[in-house]
Protein backbone atom coordinates (compact mmCIF):
# COMPACT_ATOMS: atom_id res chain seq x y z
CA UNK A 1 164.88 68.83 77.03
CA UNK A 2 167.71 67.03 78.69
CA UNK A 3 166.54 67.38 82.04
CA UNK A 4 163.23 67.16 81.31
CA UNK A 5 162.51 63.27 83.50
CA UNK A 6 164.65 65.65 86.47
CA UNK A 7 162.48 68.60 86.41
CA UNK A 8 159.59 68.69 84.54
CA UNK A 9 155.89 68.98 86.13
CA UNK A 10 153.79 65.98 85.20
CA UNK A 11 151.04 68.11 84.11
CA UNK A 12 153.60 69.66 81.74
CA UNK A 13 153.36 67.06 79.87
CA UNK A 14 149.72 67.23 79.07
CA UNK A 15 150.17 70.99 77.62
CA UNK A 16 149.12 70.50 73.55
CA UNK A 17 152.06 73.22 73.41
CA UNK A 18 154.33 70.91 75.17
CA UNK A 19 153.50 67.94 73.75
CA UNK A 20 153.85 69.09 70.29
CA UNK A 21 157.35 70.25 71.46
CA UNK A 22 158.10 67.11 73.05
CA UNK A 23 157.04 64.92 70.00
CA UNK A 24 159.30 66.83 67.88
CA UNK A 25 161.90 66.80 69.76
CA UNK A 26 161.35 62.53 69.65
CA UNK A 27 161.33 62.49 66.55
CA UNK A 28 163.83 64.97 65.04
CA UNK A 29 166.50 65.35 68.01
CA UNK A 30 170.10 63.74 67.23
CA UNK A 31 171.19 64.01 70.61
CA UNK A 32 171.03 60.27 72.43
CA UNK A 33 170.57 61.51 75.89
CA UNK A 34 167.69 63.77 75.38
CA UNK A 35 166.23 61.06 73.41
CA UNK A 36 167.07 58.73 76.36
CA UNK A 37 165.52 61.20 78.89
CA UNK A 38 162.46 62.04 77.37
CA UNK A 39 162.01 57.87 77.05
CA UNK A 40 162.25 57.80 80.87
CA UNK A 41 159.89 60.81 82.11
CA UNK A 42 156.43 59.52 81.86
CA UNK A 43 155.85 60.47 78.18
CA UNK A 44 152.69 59.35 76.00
CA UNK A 45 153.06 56.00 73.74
CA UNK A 46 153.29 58.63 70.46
CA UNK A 47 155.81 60.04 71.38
CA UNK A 48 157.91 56.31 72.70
CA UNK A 49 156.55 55.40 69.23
CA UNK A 50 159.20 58.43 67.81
CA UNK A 51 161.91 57.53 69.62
CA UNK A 52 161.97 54.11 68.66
CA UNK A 53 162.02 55.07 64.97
CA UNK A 54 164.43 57.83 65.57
CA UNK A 55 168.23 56.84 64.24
CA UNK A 56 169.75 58.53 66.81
CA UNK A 57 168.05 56.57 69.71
CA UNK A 58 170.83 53.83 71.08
CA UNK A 59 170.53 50.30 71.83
CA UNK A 60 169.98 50.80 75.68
CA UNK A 61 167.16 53.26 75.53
CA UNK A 62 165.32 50.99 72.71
CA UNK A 63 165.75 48.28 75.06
CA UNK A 64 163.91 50.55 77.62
CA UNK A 65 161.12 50.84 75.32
CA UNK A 66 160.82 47.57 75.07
CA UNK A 67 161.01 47.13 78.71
CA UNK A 68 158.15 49.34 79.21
CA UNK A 69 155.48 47.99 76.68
CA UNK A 70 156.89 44.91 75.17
CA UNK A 71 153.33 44.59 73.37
CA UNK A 72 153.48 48.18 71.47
CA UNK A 73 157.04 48.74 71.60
CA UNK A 74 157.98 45.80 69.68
CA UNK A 75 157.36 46.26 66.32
CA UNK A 76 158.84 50.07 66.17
CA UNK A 77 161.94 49.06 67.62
CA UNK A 78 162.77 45.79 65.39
CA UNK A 79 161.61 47.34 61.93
CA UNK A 80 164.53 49.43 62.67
CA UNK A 81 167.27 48.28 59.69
CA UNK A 82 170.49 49.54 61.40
CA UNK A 83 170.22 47.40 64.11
CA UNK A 84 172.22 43.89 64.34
CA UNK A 85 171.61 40.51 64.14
CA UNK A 86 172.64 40.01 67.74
CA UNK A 87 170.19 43.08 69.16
CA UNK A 88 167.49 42.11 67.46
CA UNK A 89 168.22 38.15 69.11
CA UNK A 90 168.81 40.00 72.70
CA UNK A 91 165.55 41.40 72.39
CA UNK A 92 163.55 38.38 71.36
CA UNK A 93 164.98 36.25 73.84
CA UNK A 94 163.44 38.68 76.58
CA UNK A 95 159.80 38.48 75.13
CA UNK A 96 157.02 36.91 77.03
CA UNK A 97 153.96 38.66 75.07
CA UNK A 98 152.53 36.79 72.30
CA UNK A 99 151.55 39.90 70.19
CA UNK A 100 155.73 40.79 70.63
CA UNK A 101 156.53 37.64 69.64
CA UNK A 102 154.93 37.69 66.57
CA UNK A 103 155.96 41.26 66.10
CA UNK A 104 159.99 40.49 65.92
CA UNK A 105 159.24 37.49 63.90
CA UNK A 106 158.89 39.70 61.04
CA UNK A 107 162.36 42.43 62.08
CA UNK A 108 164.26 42.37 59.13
CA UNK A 109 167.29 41.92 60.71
CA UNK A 110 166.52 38.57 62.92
CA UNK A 111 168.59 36.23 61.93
CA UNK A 112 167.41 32.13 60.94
CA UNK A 113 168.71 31.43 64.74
CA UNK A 114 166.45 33.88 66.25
CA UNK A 115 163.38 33.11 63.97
CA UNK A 116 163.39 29.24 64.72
CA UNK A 117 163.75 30.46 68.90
CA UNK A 118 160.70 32.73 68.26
CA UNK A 119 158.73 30.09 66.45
CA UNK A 120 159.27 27.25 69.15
CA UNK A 121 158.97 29.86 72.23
CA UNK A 122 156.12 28.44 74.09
CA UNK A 123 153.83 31.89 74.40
CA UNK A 124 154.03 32.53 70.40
CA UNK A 125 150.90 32.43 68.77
CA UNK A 126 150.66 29.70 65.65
CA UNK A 127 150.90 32.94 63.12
CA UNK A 128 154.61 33.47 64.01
CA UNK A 129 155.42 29.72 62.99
CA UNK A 130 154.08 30.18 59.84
CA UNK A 131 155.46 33.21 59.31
CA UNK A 132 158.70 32.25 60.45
CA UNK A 133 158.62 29.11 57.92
CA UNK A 134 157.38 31.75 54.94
CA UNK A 135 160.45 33.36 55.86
CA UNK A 136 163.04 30.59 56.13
CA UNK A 137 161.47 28.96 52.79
CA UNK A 138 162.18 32.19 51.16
CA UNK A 139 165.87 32.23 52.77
CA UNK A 140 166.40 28.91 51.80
CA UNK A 141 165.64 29.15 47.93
CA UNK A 142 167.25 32.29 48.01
CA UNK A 143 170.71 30.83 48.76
CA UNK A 144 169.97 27.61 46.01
């Protein structure tokens, strides 16, 4: 599977024997770079969809996802828990669709900095500053 981007036939991928192969190996693998590889050879959303939820899947290659399909790729990537503060604010500061936006409004990991910068951003949709002020009202009574 490592090589697979180097080597593999594009039609390959389209096998139902393959792709059931490759889909496990998205979501089950523990080895980064075959996760990063098959993320990089031309692989259906389902299976991008796996190896953002997959723990074993580094910052750089969920930044790829995101890079690829900022609109479907969002919300996988930043429910993630294990991921930092300061990720989930790298990502958010490179988002320029408004169904993203909303999207990492909600990561459980954004910090208060990174909500307010998605709520003012000027391509977010009025649902993410609402939901960003449901969110900060609920930090802020929290902490009283």
């Amino acid at each position: 599977m490592t090589d697979l981007a180097d080597y593999a036939d594009p039609q390959l991928l389209e096998d139902p024997r393959t792709v059931l192969l490759v889909l496990r190996a998205a979501e089950f693998s523990d080895d980064a770079d075959v996760l990063d590889n098959l993320a990089r050879c031309g692989v259906t959303s389902e299976v991008l969809r796996k190896i953002a939820h997959n723990p074993a899947t580094t910052e750089h290659t969920l930044e790829h996802l995101i890079d690829l399909d900022q609109r479907w790729m969002t919300y996988p990537v930043t429910r993630r828990t294990d991921l930092t503060a300061k990720f989930i604010d790298r990502i958010a500061r490179r988002l320029t669709d408004r169904t993203a936006i909303f999207h990492a409004s909600s990561a459980p990991q954004a910090s208060d900095e990174t909500l307010r910068y998605l709520a003012e951003h000027p391509s977010a949709p009025p649902a993410t500053a609402e939901q960003v002020a449901e969110r900060l009202g609920k930090t802020a009574m929290a902490a009283a």
